[in-house]
N, C-alpha and C. Protein backbone atom coordinates (compact mmCIF):
# COMPACT_ATOMS: atom_id res chain seq x y z
N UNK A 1 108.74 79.41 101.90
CA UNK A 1 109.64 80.40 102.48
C UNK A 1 109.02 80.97 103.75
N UNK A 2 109.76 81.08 104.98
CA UNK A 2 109.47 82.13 106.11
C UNK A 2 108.96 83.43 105.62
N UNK A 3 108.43 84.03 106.99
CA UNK A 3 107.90 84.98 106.87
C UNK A 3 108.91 85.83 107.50
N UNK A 4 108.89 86.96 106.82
CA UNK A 4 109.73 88.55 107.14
C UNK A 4 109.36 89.73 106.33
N UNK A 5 109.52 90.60 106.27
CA UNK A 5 109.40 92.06 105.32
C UNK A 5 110.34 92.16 104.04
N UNK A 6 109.68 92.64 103.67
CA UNK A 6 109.96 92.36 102.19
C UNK A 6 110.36 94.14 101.61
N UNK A 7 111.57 94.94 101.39
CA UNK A 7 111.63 96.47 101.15
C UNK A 7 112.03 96.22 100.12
N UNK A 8 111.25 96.35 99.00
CA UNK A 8 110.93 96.89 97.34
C UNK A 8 111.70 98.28 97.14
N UNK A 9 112.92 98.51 96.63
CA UNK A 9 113.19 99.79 96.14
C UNK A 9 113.14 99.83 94.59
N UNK A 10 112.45 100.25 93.57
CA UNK A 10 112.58 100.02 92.37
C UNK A 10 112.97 101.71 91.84
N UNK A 11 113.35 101.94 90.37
CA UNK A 11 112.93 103.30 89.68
C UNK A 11 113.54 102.89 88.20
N UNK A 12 113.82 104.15 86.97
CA UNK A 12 114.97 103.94 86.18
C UNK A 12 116.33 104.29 86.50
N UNK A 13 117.23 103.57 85.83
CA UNK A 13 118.97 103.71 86.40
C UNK A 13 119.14 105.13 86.42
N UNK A 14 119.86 105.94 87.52
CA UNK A 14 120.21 107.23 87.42
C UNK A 14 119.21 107.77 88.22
N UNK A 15 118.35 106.96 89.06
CA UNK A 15 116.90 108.19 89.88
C UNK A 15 117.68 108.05 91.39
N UNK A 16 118.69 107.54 92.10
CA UNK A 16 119.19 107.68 92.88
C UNK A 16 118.67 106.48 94.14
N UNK A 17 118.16 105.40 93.58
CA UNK A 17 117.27 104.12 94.56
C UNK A 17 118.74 103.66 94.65
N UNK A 18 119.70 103.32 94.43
CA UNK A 18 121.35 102.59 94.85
C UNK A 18 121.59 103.20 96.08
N UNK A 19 121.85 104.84 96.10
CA UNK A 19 122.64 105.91 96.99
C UNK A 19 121.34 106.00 98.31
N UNK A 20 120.15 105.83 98.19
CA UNK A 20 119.34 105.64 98.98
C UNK A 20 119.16 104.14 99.88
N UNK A 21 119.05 103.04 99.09
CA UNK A 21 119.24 102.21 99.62
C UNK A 21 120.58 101.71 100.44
N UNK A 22 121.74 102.15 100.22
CA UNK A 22 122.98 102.32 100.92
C UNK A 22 122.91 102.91 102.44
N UNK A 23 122.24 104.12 101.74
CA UNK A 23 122.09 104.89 103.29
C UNK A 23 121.12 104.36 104.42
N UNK A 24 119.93 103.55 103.88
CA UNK A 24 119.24 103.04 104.87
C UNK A 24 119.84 101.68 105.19
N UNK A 25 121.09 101.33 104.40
CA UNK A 25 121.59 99.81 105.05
C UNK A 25 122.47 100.11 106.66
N UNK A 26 122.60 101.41 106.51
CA UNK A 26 123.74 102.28 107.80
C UNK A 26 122.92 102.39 108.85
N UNK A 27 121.32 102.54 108.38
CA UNK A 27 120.71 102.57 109.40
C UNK A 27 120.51 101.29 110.64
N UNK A 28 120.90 100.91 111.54
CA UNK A 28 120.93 99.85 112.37
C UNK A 28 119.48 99.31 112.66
N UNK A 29 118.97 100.70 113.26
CA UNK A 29 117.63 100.43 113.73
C UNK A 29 116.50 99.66 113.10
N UNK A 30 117.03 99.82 111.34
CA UNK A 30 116.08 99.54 110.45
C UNK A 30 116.07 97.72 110.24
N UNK A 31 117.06 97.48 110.90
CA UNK A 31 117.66 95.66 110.59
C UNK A 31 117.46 95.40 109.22
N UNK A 32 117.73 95.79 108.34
CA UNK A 32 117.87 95.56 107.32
C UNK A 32 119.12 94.75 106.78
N UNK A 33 119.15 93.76 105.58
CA UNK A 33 120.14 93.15 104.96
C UNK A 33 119.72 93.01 103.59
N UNK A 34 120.92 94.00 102.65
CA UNK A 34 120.69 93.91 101.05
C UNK A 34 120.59 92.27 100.57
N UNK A 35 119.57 92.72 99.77
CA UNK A 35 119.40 91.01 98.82
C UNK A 35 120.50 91.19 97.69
N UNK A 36 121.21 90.31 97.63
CA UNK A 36 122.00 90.65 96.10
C UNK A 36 121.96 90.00 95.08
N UNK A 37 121.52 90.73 94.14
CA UNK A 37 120.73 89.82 92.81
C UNK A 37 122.23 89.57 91.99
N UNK A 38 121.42 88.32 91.02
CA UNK A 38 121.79 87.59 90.10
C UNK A 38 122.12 88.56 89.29
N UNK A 39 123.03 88.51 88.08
CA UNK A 39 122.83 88.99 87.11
C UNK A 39 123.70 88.39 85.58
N UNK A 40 123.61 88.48 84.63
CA UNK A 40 124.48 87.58 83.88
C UNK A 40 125.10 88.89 83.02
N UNK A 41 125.49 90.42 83.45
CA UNK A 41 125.50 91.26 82.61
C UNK A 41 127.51 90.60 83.42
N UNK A 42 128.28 91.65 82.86
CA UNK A 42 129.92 91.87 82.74
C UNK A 42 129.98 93.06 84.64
N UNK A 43 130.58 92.55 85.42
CA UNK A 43 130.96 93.24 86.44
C UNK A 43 131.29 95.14 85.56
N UNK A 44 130.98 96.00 86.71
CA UNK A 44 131.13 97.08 86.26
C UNK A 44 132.51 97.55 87.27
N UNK A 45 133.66 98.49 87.23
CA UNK A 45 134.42 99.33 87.74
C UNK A 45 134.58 98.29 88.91
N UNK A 46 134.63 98.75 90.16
CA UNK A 46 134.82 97.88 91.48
C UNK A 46 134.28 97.15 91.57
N UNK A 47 132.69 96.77 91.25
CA UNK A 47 132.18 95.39 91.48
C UNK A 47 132.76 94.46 91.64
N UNK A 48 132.25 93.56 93.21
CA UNK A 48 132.60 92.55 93.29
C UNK A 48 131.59 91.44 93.56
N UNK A 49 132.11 90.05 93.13
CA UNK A 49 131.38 88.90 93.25
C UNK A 49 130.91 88.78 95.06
N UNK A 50 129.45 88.51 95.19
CA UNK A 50 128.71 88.20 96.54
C UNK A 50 128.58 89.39 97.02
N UNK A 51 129.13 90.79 96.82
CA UNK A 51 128.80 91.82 97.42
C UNK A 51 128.03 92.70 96.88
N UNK A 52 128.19 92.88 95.35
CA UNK A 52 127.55 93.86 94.65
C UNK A 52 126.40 93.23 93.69
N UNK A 53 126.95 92.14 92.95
CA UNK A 53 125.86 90.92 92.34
C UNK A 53 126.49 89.47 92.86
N UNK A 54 125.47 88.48 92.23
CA UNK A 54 126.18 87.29 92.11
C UNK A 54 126.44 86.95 90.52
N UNK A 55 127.58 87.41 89.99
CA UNK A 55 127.75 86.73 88.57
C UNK A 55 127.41 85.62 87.84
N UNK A 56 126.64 85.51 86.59
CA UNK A 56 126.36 83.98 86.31
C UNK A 56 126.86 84.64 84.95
N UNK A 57 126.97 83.18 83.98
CA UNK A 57 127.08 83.63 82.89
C UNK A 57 125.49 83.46 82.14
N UNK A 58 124.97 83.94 80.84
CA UNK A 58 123.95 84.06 80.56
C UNK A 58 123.24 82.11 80.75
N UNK A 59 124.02 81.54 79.87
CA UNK A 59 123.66 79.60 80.36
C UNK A 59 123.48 79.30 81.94
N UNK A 60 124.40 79.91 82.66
CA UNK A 60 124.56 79.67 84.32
C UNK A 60 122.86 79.87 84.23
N UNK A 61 122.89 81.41 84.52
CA UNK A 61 121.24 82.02 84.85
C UNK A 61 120.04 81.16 83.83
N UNK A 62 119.78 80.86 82.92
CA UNK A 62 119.44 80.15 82.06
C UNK A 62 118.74 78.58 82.86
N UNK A 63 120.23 78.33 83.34
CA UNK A 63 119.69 76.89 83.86
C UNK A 63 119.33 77.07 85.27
N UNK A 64 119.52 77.87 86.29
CA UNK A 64 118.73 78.28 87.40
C UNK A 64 117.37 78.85 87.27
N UNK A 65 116.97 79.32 86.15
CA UNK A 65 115.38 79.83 85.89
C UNK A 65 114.59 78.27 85.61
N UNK A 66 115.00 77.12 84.52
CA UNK A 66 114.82 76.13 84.43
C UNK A 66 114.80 75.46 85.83
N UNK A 67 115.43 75.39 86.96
CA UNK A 67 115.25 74.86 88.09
C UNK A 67 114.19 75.25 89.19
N UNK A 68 114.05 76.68 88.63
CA UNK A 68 113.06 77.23 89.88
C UNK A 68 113.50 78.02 90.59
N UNK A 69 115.33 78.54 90.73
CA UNK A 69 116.11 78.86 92.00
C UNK A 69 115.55 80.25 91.77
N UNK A 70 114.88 80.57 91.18
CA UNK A 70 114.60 82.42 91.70
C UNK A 70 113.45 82.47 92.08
N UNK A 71 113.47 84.05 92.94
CA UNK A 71 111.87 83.86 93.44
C UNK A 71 111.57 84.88 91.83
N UNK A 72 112.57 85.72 91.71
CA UNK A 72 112.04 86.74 90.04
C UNK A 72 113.03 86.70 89.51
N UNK A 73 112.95 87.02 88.56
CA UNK A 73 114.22 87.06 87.64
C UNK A 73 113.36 88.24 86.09
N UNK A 74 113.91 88.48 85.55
CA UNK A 74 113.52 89.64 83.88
C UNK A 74 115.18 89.05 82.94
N UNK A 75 114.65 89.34 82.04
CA UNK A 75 115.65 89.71 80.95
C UNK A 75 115.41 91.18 80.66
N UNK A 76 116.10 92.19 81.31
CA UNK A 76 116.42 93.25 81.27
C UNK A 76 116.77 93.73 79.39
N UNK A 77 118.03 93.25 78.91
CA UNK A 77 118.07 93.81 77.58
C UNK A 77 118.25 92.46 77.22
N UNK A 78 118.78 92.16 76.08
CA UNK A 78 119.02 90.92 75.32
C UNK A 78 120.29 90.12 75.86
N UNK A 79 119.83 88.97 76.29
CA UNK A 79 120.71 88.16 77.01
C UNK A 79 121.46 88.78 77.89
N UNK A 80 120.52 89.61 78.93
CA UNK A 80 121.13 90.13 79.79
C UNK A 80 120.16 90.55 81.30
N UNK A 81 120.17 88.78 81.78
CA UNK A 81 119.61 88.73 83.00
C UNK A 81 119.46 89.32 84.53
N UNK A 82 118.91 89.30 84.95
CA UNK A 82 118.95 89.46 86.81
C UNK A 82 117.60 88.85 87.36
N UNK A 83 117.76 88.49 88.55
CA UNK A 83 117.29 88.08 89.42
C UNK A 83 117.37 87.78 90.91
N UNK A 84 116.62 87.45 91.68
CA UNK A 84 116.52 87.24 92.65
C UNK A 84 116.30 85.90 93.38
N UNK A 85 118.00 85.19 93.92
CA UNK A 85 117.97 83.69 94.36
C UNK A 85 116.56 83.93 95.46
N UNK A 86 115.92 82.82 95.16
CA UNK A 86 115.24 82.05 96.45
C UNK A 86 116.12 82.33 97.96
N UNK A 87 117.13 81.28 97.76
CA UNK A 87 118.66 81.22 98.42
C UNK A 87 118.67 82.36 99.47
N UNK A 88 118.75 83.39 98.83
CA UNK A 88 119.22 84.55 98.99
C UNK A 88 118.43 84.99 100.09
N UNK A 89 117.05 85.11 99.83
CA UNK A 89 116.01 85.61 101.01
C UNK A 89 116.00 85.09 101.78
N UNK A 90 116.29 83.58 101.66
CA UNK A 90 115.78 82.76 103.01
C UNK A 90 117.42 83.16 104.12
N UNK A 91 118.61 83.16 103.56
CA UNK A 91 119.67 83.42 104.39
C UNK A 91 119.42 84.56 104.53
N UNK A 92 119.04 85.43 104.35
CA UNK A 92 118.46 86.77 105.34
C UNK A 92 117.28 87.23 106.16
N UNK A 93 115.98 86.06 106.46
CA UNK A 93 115.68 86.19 106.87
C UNK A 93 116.21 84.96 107.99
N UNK A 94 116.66 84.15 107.81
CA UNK A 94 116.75 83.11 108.66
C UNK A 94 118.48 84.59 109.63
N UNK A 95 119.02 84.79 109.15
CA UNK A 95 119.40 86.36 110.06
C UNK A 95 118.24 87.25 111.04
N UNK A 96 117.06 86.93 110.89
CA UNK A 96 115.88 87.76 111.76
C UNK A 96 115.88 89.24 111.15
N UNK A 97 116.09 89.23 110.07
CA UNK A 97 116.49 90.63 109.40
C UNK A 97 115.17 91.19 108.19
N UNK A 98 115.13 92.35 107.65
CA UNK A 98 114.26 92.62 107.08
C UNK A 98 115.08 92.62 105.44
N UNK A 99 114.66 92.05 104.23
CA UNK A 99 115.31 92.49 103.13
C UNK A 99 114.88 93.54 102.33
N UNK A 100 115.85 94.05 101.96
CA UNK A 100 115.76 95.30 101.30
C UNK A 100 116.34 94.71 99.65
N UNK A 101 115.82 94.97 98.70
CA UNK A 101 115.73 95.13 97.20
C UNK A 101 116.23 96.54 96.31
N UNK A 102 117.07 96.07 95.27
CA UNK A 102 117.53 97.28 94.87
C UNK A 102 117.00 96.49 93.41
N UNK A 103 116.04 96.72 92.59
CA UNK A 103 115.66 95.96 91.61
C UNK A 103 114.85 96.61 90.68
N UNK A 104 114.52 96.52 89.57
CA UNK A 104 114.38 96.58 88.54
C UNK A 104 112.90 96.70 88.81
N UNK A 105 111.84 97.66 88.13
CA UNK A 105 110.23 97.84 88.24
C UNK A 105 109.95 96.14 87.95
N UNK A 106 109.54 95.73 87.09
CA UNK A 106 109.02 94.28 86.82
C UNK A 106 109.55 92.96 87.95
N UNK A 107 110.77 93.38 88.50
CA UNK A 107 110.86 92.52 89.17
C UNK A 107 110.56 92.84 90.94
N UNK A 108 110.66 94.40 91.38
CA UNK A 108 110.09 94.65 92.35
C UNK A 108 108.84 94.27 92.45
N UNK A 109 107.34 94.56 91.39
CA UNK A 109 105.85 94.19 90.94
C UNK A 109 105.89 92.90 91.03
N UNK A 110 106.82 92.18 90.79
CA UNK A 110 106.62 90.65 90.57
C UNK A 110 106.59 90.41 92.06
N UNK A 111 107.50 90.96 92.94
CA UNK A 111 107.62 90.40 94.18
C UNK A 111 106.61 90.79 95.15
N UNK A 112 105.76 92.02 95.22
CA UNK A 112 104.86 92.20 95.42
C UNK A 112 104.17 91.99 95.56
N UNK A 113 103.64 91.01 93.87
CA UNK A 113 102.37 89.99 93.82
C UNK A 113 102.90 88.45 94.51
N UNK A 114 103.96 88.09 94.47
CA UNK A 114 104.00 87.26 95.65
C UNK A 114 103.39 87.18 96.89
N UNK A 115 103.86 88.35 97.41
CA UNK A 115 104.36 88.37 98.70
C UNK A 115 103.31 90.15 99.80
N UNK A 116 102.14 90.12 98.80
CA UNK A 116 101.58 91.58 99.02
C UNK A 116 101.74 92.44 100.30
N UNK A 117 100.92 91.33 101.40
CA UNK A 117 101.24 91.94 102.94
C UNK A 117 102.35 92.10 103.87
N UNK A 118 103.67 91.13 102.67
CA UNK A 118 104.85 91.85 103.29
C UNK A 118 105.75 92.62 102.78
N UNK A 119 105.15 92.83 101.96
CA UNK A 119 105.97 93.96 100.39
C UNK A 119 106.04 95.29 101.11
N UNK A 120 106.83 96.10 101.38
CA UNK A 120 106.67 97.72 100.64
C UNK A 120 107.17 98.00 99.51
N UNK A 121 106.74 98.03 98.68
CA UNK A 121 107.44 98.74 97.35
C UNK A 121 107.06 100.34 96.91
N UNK A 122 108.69 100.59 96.90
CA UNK A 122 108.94 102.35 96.86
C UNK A 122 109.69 102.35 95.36
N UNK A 123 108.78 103.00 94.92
CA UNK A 123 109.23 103.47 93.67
C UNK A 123 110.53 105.17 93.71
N UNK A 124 111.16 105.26 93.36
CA UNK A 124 111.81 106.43 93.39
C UNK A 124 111.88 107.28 92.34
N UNK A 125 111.62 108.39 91.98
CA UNK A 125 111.29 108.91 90.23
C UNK A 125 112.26 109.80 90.62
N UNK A 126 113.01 110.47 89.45
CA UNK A 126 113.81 111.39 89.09
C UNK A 126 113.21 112.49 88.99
N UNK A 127 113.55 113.77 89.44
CA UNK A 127 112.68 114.86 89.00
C UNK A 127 112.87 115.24 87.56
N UNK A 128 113.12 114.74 86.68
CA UNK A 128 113.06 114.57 85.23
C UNK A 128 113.59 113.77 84.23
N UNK A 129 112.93 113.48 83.18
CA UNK A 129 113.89 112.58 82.50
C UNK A 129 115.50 113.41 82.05
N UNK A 130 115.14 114.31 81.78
CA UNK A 130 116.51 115.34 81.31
C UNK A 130 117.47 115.14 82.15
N UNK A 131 117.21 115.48 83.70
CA UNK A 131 118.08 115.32 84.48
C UNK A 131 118.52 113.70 85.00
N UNK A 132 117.11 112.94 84.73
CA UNK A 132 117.92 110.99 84.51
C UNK A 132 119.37 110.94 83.58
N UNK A 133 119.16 112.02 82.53
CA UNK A 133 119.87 112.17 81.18
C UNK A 133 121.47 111.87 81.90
N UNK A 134 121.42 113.14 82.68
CA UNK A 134 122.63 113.97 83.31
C UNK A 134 123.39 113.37 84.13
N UNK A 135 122.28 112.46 84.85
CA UNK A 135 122.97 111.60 85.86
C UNK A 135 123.76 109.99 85.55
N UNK A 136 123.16 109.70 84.37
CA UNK A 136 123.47 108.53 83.81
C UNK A 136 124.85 108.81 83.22
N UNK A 137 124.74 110.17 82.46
CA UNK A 137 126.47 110.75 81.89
C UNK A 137 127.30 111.00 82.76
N UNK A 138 127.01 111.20 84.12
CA UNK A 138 128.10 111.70 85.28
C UNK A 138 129.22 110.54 85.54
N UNK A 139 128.07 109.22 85.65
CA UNK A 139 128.39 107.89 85.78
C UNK A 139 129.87 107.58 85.07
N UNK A 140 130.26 107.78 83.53
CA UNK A 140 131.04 107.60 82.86
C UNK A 140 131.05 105.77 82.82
N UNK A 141 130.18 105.17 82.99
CA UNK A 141 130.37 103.81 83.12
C UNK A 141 129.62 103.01 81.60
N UNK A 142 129.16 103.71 80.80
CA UNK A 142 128.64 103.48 80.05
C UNK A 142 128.38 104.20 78.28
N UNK A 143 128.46 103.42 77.31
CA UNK A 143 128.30 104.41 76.20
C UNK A 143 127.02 105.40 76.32
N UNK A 144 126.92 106.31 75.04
CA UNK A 144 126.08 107.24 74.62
C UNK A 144 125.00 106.36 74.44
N UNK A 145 124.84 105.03 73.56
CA UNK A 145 123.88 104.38 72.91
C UNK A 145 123.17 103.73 74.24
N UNK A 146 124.00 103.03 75.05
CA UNK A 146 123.56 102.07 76.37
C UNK A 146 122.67 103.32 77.64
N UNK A 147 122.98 104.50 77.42
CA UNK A 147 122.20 105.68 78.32
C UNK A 147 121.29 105.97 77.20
N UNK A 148 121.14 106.21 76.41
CA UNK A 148 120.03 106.17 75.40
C UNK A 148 119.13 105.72 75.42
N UNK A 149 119.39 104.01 75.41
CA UNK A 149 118.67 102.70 75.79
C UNK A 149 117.81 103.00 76.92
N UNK A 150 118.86 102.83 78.24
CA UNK A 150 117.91 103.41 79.00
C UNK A 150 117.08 104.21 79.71
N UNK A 151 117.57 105.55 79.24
CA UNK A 151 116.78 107.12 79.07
C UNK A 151 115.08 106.16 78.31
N UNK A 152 115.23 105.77 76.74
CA UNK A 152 113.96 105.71 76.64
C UNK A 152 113.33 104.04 77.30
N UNK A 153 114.08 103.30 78.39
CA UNK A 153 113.03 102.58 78.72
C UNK A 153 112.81 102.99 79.68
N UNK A 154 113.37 104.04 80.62
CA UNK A 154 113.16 104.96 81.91
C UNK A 154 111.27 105.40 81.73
N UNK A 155 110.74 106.29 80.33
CA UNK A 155 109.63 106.20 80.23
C UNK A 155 108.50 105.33 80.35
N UNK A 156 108.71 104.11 80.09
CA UNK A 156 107.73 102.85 80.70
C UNK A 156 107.48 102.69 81.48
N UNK A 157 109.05 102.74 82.24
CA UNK A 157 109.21 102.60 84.15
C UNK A 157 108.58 103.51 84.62
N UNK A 158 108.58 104.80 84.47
CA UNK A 158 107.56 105.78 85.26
C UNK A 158 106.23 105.50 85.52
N UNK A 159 105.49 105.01 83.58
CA UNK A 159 104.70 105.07 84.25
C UNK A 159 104.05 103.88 84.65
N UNK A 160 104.87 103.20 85.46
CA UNK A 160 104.62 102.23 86.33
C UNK A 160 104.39 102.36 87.92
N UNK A 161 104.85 103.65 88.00
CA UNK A 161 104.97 103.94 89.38
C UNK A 161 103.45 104.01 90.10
N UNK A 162 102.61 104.28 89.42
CA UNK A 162 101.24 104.26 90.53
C UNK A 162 100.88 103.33 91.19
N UNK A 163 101.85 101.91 90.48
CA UNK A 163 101.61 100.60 90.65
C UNK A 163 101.91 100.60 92.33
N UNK A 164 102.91 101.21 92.81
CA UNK A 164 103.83 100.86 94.05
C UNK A 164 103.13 101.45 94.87
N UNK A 165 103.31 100.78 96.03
CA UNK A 165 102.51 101.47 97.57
C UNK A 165 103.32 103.33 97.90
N UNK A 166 104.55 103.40 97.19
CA UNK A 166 104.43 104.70 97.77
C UNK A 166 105.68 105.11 96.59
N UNK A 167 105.61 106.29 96.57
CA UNK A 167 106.97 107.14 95.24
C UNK A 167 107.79 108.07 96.11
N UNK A 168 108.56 108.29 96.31
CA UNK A 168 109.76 108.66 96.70
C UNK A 168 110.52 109.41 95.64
N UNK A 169 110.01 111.15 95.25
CA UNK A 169 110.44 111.53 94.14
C UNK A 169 111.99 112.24 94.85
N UNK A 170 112.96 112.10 93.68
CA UNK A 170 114.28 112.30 94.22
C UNK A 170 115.26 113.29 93.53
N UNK A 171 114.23 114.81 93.88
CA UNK A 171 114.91 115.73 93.84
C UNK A 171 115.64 116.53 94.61
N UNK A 172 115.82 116.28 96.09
CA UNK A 172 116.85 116.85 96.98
C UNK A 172 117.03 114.98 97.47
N UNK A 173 118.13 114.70 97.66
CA UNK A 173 118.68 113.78 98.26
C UNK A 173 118.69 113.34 99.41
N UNK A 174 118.74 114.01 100.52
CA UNK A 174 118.72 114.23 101.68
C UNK A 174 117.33 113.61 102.17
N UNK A 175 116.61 114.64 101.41
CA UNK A 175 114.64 114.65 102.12
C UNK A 175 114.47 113.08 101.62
N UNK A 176 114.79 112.59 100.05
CA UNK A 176 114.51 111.68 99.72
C UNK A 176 115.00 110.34 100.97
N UNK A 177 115.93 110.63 101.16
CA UNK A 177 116.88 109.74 102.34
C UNK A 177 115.61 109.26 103.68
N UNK A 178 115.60 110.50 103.90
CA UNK A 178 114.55 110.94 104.66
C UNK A 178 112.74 110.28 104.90
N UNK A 179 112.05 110.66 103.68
CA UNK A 179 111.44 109.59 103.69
C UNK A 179 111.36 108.16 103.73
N UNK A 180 112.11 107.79 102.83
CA UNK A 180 112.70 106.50 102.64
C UNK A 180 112.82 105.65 103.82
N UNK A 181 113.42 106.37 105.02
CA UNK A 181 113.48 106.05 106.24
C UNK A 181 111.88 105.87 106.74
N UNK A 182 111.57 106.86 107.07
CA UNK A 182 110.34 106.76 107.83
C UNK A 182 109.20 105.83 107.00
N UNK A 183 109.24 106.09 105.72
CA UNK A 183 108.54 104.46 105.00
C UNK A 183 108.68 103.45 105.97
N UNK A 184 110.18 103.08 105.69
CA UNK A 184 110.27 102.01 106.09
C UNK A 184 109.86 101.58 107.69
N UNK A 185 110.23 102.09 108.80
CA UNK A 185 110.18 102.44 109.95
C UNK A 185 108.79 102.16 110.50
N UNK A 186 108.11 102.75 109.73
CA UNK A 186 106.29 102.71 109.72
C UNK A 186 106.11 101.34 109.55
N UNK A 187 106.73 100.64 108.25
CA UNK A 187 105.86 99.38 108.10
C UNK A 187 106.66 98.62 108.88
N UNK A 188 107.75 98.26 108.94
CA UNK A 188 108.37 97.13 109.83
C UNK A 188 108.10 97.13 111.38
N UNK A 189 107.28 97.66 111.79
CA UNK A 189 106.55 97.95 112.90
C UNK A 189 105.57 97.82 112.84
N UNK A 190 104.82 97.32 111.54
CA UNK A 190 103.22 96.46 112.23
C UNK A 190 103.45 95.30 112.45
């Protein structure tokens, strides 16, 4: 694979790394282009195919891990994949563009150890699990049991965060925005 920058956004669902990474895709200056992962879970509300994931079914993803086509991929819950095409990076950097990641802790770390000196990986933490709680219920996209689920694997993910070159805690929105930017800004400029 070519060489380009590599922007790691990882956290648990509900710490606000989606609404952040959105806002730095607006940013021009930043040349950035979202990677859009694999996933073999059921489209959610508006989701659409090539824009939001690329849909596989669990066999689809199955037989692309058997081939090699990801650079990462996890089984998130039980038979319920994501990943990251090969594919995918190279048509965005072959754009002259920087990719940006909206992904899962294990698979941001994974890409990392690939790829170290062109990684940033920004972890984003919630200013509490209580309030992860709150934000996952606002959603309405999901049962009691499935925010449950991941309320307690949100605890693992934290403390994973020392792992990442930098944390991005995301209790005012704005500031978080904010850094996020100038992270990035800093490194795509060495």
């Amino acid at each position: 694979m070519s060489k380009g920058k590599l922007i790691v956004f990882s956290a648990p669902s509900g710490s606000g790394k989606t609404t952040i990474v959105r806002h730095l895709l607006k940013q021009t200056e930043l040349n950035l282009e979202f990677s859009i992962s694999a996933t073999s879970r059921d489209k959610r509300g508006t989701e659409e195919e090539g824009k939001d994931y690329y849909f596989l079914s669990a066999s689809e993803f199955k037989n692309k891990i058997k081939n090699e086509e990801f650079l990462e991929w996890e089984e998130v819950y039980r038979d319920n994949f994501y990943g990251t095409l090969k594919t995918e990076v190279e048509r965005i950097w072959a754009l002259g563009k920087h990719v940006i990641f909206d992904i899962d802790v294990s698979g941001g770390l994974r890409i990392k150890r690939k790829f170290p000196d062109q990684t940033l990986a920004i972890f984003v933490k919630p200013p509490s699990i209580d309030e992860l709680k709150i934000r996952l219920k606002k959603r309405q996209t999901e049962s009691d049991d499935k925010i449950n689920m991941r309320v307690a694997k949100a605890s693992a993910e934290l403390a994973t965060a020392p792992l990442f070159d930098e944390i991005v805690i995301n209790d005012n929105l704005d500031d978080a925005k904010k850094t996020a930017f100038n992270l990035i800004s800093d490194f795509t400029k060495k």
